[in-house]
Protein backbone atom coordinates (compact mmCIF):
# COMPACT_ATOMS: atom_id res chain seq x y z
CA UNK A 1 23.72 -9.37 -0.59
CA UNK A 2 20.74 -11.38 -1.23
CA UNK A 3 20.02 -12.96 -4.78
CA UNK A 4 16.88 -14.59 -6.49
CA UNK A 5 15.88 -16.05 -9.25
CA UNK A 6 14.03 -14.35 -12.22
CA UNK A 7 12.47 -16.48 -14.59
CA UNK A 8 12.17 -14.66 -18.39
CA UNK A 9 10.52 -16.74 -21.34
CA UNK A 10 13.97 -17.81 -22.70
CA UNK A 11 15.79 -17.87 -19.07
CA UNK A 12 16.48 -17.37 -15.78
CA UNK A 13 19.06 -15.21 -14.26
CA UNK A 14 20.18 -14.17 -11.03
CA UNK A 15 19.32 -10.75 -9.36
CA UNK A 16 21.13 -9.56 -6.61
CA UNK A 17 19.37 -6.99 -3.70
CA UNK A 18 20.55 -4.38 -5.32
CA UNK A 19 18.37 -4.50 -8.00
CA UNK A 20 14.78 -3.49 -8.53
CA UNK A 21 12.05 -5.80 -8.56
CA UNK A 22 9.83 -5.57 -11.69
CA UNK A 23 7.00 -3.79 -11.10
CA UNK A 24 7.90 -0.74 -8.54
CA UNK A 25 10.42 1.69 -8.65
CA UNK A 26 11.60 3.02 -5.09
CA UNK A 27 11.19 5.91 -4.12
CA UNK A 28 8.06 6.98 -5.26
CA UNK A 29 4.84 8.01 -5.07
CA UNK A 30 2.00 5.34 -4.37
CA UNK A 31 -1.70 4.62 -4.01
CA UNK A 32 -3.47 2.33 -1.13
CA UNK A 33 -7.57 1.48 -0.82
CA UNK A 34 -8.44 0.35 2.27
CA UNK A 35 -12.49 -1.16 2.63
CA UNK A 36 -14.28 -1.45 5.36
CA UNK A 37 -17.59 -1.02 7.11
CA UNK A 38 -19.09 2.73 6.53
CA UNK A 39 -19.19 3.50 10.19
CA UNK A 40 -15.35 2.62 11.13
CA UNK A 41 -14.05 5.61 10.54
CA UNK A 42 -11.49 4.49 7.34
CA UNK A 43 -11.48 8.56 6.35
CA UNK A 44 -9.92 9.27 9.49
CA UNK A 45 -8.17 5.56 10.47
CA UNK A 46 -6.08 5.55 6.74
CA UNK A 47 -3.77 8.68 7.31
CA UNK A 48 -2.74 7.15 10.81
CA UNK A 49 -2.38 4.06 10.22
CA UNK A 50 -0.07 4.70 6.87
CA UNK A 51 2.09 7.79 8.82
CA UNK A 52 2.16 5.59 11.75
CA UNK A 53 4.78 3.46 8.77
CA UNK A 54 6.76 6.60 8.58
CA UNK A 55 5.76 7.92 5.64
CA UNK A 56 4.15 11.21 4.00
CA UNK A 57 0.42 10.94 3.03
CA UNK A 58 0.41 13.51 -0.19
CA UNK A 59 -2.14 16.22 0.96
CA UNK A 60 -5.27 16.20 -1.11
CA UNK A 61 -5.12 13.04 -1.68
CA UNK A 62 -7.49 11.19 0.16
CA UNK A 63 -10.60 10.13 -1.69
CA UNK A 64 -13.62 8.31 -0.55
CA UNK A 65 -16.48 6.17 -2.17
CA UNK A 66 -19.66 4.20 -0.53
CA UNK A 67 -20.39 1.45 -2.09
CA UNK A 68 -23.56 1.19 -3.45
CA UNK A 69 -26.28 0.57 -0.39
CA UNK A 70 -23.82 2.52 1.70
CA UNK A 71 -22.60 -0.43 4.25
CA UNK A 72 -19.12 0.07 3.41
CA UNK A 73 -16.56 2.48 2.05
CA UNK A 74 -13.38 2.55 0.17
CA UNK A 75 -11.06 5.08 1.28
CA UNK A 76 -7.81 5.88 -1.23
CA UNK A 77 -4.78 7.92 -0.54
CA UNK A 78 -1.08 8.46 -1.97
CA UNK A 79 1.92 8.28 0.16
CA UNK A 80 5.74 9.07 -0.51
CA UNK A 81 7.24 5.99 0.13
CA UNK A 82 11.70 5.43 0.04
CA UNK A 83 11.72 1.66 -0.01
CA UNK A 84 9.77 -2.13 -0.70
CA UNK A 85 10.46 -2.79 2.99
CA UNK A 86 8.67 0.43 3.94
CA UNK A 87 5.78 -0.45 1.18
CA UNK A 88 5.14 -4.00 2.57
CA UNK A 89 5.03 -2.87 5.99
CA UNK A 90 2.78 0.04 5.58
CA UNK A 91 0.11 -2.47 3.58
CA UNK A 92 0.70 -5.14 6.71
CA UNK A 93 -0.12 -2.73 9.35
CA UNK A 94 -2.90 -1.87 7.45
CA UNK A 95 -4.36 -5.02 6.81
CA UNK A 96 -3.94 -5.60 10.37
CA UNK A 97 -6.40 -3.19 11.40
CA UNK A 98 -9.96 -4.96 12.67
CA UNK A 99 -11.66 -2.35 10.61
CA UNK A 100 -10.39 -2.65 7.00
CA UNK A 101 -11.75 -5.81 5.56
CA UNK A 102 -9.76 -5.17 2.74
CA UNK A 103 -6.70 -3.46 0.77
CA UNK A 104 -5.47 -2.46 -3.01
């Protein structure tokens, strides 16, 4: 069992691993934007790369936008994910990727 401090206004108590983190609740449902140049392909490149982490991409929901002289592209989806460890990975290995200069 791990443990780690939480710091609150008035205190600081202990959490142990088998609590949740503020902020996410596991499993769920969650969103990722990837940016990059227009031409690399992010429509196509951000399904692999996040079911290459083992997850589900949610069909439908992919969603693109240019930006506004068209040089690059933000490219949002929502995957199924069980855990943190799964959620951190799938945002490294996308990071990772030469072609997305970016992630949200």
């Amino acid at each position: 069992m791990t443990r780690c401090c939480v710091a609150t206004p008035l205190r600081t108590r202990i959490m142990t691993s088998t609590e949740q983190a503020p902020g996410f609740t596991f499993p769920g449902m969650f969103d990722i934007t990837a940016f990059g140049p227009a031409d690399a392909g992010l429509e196509l490149l951000l399904p692999e790369l996040v079911e290459a982490g083992g997850v589900s991409v949610l069909a439908g929901s992919q969603r693109a936008r240019p930006s506004r002289a068209g040089h690059y592209v933000a490219v949002t989806l929502s995957f199924l994910c069980p855990d943190r460890a799964t959620h951190e990975a799938i945002y490294a290995h996308v990071r990772a990727h030469p072609a997305v200069k970016w992630t949200l």
